[in-house]
PDB file of N, CA and C in Angstrom:
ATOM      1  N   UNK A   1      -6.458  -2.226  16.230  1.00  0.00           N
ATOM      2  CA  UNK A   1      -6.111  -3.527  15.671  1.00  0.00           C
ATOM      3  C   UNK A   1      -6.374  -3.518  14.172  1.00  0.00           C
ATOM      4  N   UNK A   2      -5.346  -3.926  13.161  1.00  0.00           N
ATOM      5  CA  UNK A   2      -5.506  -4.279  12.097  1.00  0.00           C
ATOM      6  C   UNK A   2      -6.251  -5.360  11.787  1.00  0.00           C
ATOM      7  N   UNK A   3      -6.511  -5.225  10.154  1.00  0.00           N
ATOM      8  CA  UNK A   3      -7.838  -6.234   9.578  1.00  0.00           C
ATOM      9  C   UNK A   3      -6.821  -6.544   8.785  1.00  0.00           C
ATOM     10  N   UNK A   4      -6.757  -7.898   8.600  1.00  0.00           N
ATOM     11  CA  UNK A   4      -6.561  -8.738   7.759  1.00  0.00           C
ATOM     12  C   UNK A   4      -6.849  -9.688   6.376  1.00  0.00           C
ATOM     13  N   UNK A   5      -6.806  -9.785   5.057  1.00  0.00           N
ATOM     14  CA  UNK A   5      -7.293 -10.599   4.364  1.00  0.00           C
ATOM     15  C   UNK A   5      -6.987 -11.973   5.237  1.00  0.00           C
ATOM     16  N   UNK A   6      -8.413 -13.212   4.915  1.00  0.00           N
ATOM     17  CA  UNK A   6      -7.757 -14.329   5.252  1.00  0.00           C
ATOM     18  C   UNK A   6      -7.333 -14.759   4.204  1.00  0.00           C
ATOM     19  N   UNK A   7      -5.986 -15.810   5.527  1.00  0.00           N
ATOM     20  CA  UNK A   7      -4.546 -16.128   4.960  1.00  0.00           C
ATOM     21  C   UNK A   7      -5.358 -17.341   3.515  1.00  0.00           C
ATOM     22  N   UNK A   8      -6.381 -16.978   3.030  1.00  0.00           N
ATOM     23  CA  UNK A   8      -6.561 -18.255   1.904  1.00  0.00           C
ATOM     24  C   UNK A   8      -7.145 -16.950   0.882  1.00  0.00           C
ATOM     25  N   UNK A   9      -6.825 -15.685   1.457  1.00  0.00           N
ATOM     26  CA  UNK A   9      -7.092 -14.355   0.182  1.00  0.00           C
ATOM     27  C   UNK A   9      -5.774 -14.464  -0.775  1.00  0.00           C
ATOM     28  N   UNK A  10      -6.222 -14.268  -2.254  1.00  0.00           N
ATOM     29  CA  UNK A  10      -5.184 -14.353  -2.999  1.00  0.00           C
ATOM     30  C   UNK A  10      -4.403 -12.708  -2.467  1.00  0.00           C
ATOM     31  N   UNK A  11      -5.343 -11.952  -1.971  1.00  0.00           N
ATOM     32  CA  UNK A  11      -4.460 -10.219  -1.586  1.00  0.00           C
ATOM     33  C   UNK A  11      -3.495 -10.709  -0.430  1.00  0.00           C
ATOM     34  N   UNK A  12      -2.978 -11.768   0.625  1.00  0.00           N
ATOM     35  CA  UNK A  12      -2.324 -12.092   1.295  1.00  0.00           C
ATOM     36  C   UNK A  12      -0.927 -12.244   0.233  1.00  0.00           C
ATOM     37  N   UNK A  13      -0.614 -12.493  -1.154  1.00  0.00           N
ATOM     38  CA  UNK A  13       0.087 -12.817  -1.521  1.00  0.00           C
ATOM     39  C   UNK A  13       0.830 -11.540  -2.059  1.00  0.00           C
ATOM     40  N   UNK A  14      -0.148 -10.571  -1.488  1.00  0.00           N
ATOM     41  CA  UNK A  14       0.561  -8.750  -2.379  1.00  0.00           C
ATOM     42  C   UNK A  14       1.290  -8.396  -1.496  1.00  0.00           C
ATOM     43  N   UNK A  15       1.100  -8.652  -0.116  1.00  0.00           N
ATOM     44  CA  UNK A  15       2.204  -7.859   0.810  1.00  0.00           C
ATOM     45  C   UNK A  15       2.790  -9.268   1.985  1.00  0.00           C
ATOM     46  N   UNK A  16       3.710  -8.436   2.615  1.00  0.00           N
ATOM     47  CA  UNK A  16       4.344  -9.448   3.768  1.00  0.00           C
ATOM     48  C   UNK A  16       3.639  -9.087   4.853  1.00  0.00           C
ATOM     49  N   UNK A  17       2.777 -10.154   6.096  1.00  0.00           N
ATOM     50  CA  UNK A  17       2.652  -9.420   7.063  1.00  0.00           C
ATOM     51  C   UNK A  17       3.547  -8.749   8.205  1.00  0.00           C
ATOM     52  N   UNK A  18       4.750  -9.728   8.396  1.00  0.00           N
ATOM     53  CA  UNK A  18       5.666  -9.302   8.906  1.00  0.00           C
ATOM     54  C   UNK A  18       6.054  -8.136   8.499  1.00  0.00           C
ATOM     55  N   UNK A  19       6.168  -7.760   7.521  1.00  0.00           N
ATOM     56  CA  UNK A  19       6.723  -6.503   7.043  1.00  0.00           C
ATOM     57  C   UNK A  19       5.507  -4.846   7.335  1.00  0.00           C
ATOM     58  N   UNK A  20       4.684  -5.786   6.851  1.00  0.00           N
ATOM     59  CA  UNK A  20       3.264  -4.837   7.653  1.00  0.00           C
ATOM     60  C   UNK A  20       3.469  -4.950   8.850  1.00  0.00           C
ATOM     61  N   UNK A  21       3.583  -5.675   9.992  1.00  0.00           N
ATOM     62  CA  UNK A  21       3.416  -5.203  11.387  1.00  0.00           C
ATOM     63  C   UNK A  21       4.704  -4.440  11.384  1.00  0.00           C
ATOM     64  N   UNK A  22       5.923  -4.535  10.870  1.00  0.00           N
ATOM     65  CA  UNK A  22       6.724  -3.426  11.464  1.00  0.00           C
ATOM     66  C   UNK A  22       6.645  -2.082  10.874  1.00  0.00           C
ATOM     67  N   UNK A  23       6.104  -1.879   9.753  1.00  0.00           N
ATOM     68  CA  UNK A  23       6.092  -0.954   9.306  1.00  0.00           C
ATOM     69  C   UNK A  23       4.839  -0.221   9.878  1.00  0.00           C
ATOM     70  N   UNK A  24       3.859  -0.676  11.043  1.00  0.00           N
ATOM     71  CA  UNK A  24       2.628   0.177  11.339  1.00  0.00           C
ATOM     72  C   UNK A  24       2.934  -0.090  13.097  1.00  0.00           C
ATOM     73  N   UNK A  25       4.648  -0.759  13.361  1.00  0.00           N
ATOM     74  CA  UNK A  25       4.711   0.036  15.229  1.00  0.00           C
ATOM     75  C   UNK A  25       4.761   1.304  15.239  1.00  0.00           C
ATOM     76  N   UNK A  26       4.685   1.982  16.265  1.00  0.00           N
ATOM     77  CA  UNK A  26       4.368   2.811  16.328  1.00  0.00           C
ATOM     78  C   UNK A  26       5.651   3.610  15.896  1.00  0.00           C
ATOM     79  N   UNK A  27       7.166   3.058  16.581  1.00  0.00           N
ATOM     80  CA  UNK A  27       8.129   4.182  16.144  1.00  0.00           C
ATOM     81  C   UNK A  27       8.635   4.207  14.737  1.00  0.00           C
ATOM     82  N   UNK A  28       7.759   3.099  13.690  1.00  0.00           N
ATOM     83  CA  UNK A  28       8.166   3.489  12.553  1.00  0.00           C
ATOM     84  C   UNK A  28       7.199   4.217  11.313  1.00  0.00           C
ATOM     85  N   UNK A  29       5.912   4.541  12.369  1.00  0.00           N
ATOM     86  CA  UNK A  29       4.710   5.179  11.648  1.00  0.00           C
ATOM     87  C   UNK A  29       5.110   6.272  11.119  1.00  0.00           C
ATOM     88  N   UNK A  30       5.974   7.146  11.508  1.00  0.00           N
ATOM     89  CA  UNK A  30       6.251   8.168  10.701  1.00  0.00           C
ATOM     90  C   UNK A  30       6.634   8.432   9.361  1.00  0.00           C
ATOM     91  N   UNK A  31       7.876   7.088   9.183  1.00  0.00           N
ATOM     92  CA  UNK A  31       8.157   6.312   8.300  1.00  0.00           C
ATOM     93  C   UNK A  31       7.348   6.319   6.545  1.00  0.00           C
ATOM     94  N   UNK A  32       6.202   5.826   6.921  1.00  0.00           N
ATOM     95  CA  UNK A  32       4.915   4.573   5.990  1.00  0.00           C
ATOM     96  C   UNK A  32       4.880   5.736   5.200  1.00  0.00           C
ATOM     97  N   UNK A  33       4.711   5.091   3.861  1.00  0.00           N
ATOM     98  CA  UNK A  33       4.334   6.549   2.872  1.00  0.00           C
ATOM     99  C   UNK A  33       2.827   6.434   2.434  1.00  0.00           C
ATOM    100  N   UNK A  34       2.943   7.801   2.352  1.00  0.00           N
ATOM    101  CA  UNK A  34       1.319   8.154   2.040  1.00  0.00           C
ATOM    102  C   UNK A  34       0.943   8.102   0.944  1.00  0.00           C
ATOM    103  N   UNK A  35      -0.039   8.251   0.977  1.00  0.00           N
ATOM    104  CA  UNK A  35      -1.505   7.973  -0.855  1.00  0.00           C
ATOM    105  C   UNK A  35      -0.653   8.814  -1.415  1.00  0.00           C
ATOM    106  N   UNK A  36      -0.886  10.240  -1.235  1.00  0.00           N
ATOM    107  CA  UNK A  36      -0.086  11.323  -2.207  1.00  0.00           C
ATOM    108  C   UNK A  36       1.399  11.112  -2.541  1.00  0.00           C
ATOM    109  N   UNK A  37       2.153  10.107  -1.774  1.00  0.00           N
ATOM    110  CA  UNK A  37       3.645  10.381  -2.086  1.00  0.00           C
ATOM    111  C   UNK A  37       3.950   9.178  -3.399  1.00  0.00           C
ATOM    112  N   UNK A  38       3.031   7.935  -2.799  1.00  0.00           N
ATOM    113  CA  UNK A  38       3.126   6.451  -4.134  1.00  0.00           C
ATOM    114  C   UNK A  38       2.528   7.286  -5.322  1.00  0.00           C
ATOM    115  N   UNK A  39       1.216   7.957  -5.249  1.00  0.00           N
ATOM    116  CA  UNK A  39       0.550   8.374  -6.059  1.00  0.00           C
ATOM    117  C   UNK A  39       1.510   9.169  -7.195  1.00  0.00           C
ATOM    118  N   UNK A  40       2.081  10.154  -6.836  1.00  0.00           N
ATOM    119  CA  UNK A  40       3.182  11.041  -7.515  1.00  0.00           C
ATOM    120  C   UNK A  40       4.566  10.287  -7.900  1.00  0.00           C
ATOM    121  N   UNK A  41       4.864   9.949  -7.266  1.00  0.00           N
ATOM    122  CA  UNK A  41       6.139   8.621  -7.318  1.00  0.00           C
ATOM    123  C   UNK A  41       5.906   7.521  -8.802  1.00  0.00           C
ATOM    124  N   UNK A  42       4.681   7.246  -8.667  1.00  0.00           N
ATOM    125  CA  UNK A  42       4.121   6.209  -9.547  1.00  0.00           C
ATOM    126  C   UNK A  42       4.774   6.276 -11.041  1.00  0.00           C
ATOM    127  N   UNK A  43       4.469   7.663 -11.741  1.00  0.00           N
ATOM    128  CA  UNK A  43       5.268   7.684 -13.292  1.00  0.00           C
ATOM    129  C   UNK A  43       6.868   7.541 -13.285  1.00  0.00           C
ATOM    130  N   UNK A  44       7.138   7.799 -12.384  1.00  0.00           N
ATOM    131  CA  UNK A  44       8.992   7.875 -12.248  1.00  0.00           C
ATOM    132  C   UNK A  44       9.075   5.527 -12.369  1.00  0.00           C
ATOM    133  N   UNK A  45       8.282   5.308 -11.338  1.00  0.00           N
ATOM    134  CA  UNK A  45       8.613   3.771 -11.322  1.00  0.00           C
ATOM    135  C   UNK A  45       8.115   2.948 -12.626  1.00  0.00           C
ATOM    136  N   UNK A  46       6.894   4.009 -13.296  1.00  0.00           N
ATOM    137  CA  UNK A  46       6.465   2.923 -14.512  1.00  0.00           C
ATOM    138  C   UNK A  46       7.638   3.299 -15.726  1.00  0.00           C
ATOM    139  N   UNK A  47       8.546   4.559 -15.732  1.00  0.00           N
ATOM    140  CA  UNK A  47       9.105   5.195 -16.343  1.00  0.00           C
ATOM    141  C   UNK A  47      10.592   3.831 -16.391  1.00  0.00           C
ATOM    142  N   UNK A  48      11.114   3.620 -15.453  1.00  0.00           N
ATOM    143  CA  UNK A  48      11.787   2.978 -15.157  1.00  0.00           C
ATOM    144  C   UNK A  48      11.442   1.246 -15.442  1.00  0.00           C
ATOM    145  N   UNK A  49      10.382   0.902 -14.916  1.00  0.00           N
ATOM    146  CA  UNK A  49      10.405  -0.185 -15.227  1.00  0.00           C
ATOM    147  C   UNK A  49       9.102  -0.202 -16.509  1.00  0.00           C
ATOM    148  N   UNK A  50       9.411  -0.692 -17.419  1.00  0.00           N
ATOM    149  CA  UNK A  50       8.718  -0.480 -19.102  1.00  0.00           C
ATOM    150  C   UNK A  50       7.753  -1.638 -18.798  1.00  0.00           C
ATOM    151  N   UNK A  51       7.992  -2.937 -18.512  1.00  0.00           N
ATOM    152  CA  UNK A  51       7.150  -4.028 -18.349  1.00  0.00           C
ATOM    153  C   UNK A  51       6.395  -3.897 -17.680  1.00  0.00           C
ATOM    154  N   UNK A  52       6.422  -3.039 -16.587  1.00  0.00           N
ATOM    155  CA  UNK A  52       5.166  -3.365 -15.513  1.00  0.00           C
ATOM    156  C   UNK A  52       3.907  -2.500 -15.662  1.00  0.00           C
ATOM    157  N   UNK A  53       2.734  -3.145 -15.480  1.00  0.00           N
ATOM    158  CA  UNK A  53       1.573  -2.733 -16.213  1.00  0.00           C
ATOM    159  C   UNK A  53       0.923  -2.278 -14.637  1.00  0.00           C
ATOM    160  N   UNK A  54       0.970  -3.228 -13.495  1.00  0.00           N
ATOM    161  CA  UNK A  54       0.753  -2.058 -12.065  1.00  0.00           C
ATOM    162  C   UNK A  54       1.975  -2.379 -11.071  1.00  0.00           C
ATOM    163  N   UNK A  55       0.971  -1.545  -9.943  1.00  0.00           N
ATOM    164  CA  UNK A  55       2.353  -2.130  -9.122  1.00  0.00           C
ATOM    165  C   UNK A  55       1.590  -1.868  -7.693  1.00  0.00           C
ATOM    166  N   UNK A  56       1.671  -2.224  -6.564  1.00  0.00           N
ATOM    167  CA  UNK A  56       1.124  -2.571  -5.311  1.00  0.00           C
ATOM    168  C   UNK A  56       1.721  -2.076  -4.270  1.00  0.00           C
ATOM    169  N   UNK A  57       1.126  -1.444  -3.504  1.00  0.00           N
ATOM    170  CA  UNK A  57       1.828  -0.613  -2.190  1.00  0.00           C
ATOM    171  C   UNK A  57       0.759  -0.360  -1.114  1.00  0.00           C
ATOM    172  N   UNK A  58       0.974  -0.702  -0.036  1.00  0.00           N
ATOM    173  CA  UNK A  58       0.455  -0.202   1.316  1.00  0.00           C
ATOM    174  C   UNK A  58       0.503   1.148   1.797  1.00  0.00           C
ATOM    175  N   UNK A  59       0.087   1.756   1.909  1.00  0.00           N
ATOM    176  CA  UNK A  59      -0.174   3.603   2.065  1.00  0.00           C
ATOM    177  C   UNK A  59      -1.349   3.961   3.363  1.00  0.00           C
ATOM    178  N   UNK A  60      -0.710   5.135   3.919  1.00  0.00           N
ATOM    179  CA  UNK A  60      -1.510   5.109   5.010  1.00  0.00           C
ATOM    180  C   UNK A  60      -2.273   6.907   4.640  1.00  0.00           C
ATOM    181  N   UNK A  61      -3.462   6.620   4.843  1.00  0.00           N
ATOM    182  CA  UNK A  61      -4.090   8.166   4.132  1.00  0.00           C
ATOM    183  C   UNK A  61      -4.236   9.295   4.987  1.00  0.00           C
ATOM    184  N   UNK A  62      -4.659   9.991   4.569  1.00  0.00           N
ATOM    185  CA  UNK A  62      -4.472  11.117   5.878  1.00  0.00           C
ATOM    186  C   UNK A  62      -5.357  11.415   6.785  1.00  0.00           C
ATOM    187  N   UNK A  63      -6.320  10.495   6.677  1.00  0.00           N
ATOM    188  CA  UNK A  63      -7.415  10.314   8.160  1.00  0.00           C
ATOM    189  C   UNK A  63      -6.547   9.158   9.039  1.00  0.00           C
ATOM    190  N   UNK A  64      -5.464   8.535   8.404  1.00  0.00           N
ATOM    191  CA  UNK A  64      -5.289   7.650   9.171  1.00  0.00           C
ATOM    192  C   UNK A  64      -5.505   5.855   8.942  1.00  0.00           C
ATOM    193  N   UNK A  65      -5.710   5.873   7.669  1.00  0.00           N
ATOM    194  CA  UNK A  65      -6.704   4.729   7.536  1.00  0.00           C
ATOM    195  C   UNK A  65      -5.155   3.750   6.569  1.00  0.00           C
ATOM    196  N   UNK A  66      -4.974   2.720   6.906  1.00  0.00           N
ATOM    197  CA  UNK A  66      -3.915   1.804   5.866  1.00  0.00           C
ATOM    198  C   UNK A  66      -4.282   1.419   5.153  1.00  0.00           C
ATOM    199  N   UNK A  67      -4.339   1.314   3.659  1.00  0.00           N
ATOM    200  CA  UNK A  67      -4.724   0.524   2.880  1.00  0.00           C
ATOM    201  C   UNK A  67      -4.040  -0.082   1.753  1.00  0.00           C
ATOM    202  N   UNK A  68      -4.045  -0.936   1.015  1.00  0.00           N
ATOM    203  CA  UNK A  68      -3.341  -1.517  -0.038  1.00  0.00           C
ATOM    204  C   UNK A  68      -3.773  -1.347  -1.303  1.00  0.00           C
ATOM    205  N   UNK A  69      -3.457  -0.576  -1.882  1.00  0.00           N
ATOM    206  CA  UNK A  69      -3.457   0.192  -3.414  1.00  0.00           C
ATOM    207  C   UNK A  69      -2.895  -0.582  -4.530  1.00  0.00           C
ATOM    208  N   UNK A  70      -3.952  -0.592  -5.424  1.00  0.00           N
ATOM    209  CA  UNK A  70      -3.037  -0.973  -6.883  1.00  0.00           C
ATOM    210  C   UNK A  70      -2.670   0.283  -7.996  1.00  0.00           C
ATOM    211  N   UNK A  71      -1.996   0.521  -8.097  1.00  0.00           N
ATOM    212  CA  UNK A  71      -1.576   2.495  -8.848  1.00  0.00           C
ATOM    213  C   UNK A  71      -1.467   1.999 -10.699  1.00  0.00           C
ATOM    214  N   UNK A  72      -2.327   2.109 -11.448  1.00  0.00           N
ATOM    215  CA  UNK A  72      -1.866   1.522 -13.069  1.00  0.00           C
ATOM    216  C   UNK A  72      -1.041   2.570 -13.745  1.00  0.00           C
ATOM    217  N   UNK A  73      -0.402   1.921 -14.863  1.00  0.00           N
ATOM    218  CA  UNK A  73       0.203   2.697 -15.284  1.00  0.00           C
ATOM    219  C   UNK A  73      -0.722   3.940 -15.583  1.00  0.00           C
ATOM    220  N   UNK A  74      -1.759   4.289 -16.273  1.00  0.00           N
ATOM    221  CA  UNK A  74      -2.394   5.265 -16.749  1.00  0.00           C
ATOM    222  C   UNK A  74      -2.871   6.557 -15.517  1.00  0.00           C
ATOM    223  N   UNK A  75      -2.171   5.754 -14.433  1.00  0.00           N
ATOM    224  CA  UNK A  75      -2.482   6.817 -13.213  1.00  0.00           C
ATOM    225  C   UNK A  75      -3.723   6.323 -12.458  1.00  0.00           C
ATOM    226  N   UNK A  76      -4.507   5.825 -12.860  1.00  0.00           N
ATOM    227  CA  UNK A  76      -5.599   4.801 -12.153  1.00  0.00           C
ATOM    228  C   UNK A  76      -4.891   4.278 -10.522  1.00  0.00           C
ATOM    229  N   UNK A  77      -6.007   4.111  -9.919  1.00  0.00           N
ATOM    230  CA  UNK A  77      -5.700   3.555  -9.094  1.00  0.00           C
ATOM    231  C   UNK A  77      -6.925   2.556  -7.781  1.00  0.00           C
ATOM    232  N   UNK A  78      -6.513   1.725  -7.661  1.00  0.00           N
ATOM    233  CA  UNK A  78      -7.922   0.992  -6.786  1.00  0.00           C
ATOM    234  C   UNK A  78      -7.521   0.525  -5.478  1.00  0.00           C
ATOM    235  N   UNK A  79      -8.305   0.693  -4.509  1.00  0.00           N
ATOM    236  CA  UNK A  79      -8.628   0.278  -3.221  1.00  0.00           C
ATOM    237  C   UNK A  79      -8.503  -1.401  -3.259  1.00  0.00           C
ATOM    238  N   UNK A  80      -7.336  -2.343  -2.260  1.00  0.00           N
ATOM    239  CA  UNK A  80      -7.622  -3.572  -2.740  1.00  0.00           C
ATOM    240  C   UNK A  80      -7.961  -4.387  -1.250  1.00  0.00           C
ATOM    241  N   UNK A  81      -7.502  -3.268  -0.193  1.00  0.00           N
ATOM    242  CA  UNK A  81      -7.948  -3.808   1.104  1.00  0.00           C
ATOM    243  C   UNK A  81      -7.769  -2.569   2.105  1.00  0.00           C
ATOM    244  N   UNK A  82      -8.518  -2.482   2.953  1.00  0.00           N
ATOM    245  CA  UNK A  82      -8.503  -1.544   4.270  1.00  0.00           C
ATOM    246  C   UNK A  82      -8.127  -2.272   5.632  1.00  0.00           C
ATOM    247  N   UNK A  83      -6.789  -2.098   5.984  1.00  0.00           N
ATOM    248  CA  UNK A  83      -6.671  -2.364   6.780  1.00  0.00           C
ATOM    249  C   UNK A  83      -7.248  -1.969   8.438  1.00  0.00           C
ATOM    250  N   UNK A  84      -7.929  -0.719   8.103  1.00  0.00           N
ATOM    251  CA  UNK A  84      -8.448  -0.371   9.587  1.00  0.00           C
ATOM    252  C   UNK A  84      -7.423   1.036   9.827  1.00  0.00           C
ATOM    253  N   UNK A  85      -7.919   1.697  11.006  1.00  0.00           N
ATOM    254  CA  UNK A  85      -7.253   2.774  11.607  1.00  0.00           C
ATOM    255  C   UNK A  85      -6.394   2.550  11.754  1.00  0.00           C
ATOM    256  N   UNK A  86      -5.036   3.368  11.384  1.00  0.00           N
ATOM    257  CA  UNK A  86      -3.264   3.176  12.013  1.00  0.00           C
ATOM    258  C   UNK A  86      -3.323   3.857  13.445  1.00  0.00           C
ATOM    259  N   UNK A  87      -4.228   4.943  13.193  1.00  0.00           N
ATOM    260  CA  UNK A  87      -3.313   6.133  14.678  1.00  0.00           C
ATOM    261  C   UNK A  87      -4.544   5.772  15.479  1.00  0.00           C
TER     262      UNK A  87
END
């Protein structure tokens, strides 16, 4: 079972849950991209978009664990919620 911010967390306003529960059934787990793929991905999207200073993504790590990432432009990056075990 997933963990949730409560719905009065301003982090409820970074992702959809609907969009989180389908993206962590099971036949679309394969799907979910990982820490390493946003992580590397990241300069191509700040490259592209000039204004944006971060940017926010759900990533599932390779123990298994979901979490919601903030990636900065400078390559930084912070832990903003753990959702709990996926697999």
């Amino acid at each position: 079972m997933l963990s949730l911010p409560t719905s009065d967390s301003p982090l409820r306003e970074l992702f959809d849950v609907a969009e989180l529960a389908a993206m962590a059934a099971p036949g679309n787990r394969q799907n979910m991209p990982t820490f390493r793929d946003v992580r590397l991905k990241a300069p191509s999207f700040f490259a592209s978009e000039p204004a944006a200073r971060s940017f926010h993504a759900i990533v599932v790590r390779a123990d298994g664990q979901l979490w919601l990432v903030r990636f900065g432009r400078k390559g930084g990056w912070k832990r903003l919620w753990n959702f709990g075990q996926l697999y």
